[in-house]
C-alpha atoms as a PDB file:
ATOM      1  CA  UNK A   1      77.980 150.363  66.471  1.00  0.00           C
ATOM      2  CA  UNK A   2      80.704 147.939  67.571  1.00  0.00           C
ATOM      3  CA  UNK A   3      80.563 145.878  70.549  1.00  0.00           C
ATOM      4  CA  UNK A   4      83.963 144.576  71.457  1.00  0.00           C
ATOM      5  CA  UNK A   5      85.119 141.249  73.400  1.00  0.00           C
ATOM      6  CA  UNK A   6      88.250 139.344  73.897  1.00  0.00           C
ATOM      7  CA  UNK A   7      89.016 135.630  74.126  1.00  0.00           C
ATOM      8  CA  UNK A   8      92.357 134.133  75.827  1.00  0.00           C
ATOM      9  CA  UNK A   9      93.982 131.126  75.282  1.00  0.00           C
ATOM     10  CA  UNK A  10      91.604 128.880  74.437  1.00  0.00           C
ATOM     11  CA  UNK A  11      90.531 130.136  72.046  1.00  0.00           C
ATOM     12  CA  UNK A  12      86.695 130.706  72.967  1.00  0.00           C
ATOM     13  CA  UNK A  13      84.437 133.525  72.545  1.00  0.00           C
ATOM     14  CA  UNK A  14      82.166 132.917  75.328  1.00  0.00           C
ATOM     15  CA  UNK A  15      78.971 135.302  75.305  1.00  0.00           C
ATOM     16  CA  UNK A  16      75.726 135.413  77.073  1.00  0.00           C
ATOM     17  CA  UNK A  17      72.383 134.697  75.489  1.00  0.00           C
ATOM     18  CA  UNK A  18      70.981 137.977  77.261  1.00  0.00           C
ATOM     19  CA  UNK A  19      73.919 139.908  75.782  1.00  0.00           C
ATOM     20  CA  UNK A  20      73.244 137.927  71.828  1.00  0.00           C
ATOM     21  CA  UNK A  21      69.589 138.867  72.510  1.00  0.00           C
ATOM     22  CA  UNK A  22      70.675 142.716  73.316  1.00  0.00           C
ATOM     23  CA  UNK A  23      73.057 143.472  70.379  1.00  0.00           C
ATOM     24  CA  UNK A  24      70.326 141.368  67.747  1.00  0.00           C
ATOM     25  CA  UNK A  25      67.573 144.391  68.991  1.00  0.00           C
ATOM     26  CA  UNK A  26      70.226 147.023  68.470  1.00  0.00           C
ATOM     27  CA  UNK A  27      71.202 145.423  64.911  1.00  0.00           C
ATOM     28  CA  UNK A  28      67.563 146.003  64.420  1.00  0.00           C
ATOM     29  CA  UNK A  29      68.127 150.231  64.909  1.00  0.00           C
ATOM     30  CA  UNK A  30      71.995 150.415  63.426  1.00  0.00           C
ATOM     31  CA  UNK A  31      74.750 148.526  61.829  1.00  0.00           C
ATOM     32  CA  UNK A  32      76.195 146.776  64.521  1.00  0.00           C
ATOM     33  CA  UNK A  33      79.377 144.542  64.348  1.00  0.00           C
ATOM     34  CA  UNK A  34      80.460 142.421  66.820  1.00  0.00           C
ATOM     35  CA  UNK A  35      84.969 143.107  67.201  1.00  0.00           C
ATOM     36  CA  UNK A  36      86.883 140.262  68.992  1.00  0.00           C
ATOM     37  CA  UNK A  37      90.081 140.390  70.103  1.00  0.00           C
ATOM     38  CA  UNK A  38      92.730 137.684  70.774  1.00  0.00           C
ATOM     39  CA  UNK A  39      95.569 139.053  72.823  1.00  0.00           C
ATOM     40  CA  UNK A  40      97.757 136.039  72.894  1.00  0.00           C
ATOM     41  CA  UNK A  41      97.591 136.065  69.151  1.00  0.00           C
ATOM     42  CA  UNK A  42      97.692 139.833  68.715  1.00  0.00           C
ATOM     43  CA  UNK A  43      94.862 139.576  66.093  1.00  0.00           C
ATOM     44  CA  UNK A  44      91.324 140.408  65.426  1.00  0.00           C
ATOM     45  CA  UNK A  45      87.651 139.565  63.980  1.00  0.00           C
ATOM     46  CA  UNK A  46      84.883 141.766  63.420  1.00  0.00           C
ATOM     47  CA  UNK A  47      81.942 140.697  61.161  1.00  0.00           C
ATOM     48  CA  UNK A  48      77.886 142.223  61.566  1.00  0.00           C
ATOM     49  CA  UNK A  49      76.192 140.666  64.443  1.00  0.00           C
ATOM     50  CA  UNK A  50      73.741 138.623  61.949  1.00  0.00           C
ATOM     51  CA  UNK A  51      76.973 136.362  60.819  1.00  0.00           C
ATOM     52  CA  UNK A  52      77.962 135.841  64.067  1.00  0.00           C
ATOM     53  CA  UNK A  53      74.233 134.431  65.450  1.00  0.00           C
ATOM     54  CA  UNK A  54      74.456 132.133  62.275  1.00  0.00           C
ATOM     55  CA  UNK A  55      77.913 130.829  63.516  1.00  0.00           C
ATOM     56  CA  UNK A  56      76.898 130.218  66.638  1.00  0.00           C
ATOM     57  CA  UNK A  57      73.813 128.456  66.436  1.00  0.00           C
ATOM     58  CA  UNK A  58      75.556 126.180  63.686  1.00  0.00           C
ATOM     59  CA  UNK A  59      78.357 125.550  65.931  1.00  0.00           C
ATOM     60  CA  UNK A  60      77.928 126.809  69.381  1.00  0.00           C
ATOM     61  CA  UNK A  61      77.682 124.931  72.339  1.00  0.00           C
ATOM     62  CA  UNK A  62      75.350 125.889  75.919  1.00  0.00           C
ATOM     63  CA  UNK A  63      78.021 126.237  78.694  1.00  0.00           C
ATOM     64  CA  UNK A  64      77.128 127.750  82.173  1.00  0.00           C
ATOM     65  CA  UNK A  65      79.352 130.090  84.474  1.00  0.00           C
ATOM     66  CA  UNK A  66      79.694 129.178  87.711  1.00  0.00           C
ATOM     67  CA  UNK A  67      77.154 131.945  89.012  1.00  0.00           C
ATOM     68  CA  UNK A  68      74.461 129.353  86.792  1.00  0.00           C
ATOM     69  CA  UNK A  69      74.000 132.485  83.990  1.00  0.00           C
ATOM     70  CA  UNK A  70      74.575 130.910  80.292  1.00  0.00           C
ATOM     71  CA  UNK A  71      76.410 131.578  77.427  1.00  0.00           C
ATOM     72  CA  UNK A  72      77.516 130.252  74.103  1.00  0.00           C
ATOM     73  CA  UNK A  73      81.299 129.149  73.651  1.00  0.00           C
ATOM     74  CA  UNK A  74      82.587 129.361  69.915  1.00  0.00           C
ATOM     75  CA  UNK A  75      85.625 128.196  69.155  1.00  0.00           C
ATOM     76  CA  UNK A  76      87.896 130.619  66.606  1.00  0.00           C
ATOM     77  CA  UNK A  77      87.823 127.896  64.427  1.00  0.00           C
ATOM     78  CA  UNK A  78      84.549 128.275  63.763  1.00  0.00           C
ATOM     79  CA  UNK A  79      84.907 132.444  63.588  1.00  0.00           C
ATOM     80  CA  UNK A  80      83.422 134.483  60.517  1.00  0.00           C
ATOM     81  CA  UNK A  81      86.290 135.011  57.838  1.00  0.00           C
ATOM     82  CA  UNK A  82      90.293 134.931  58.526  1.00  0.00           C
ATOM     83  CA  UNK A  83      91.335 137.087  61.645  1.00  0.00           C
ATOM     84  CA  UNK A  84      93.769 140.478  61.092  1.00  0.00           C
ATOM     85  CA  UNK A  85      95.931 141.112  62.296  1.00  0.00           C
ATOM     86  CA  UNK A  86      96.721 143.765  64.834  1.00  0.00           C
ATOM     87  CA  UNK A  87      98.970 146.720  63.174  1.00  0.00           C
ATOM     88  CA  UNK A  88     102.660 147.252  65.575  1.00  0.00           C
ATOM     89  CA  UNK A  89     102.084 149.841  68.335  1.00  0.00           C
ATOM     90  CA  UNK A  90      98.230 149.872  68.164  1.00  0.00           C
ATOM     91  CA  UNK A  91      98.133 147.218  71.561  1.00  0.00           C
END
């Protein structure tokens, strides 16, 4: 299974603990990978859900939306492995 998200411009994969919590029980039944995509950039990262978790409890910080629901912000600096780049006429 792959669940997908995108990040603008800055940079920031911002994801909600009830959403890490979901996709860690479903890595429990299946493979699951967790795809981001940066549009500005036209590129991509996609790594198993357990490497992302590491990465952002190393280097994740606690934000809030405005609604008061929380999430994790990671910076792409601190994303799993080089991104890839999107092949021509697959946007």
């Amino acid at each position: 299974m792959v669940e997908v998200r995108a990040i603008g411009h800055d940079n920031t994969l911002k994801i909600k603990h009830e959403k890490i919590d979901a996709l860690k029980a479903w890595e429990k039944l299946a493979a699951t990978d967790l795809f981001v995509y940066h549009k500005p950039k036209n590129v991509y990262w996609q790594a198993p859900i357990s490497e992302w978790v590491k990465l952002l409890k190393a280097h994740g910080e606690d934000k809030a939306f405005s609604d008061g629901k929380t999430y994790v912000a990671l910076h792409t600096k601190n994303f799993p492995r080089e991104p890839k780049q999107v092949p021509d006429g697959e946007t």
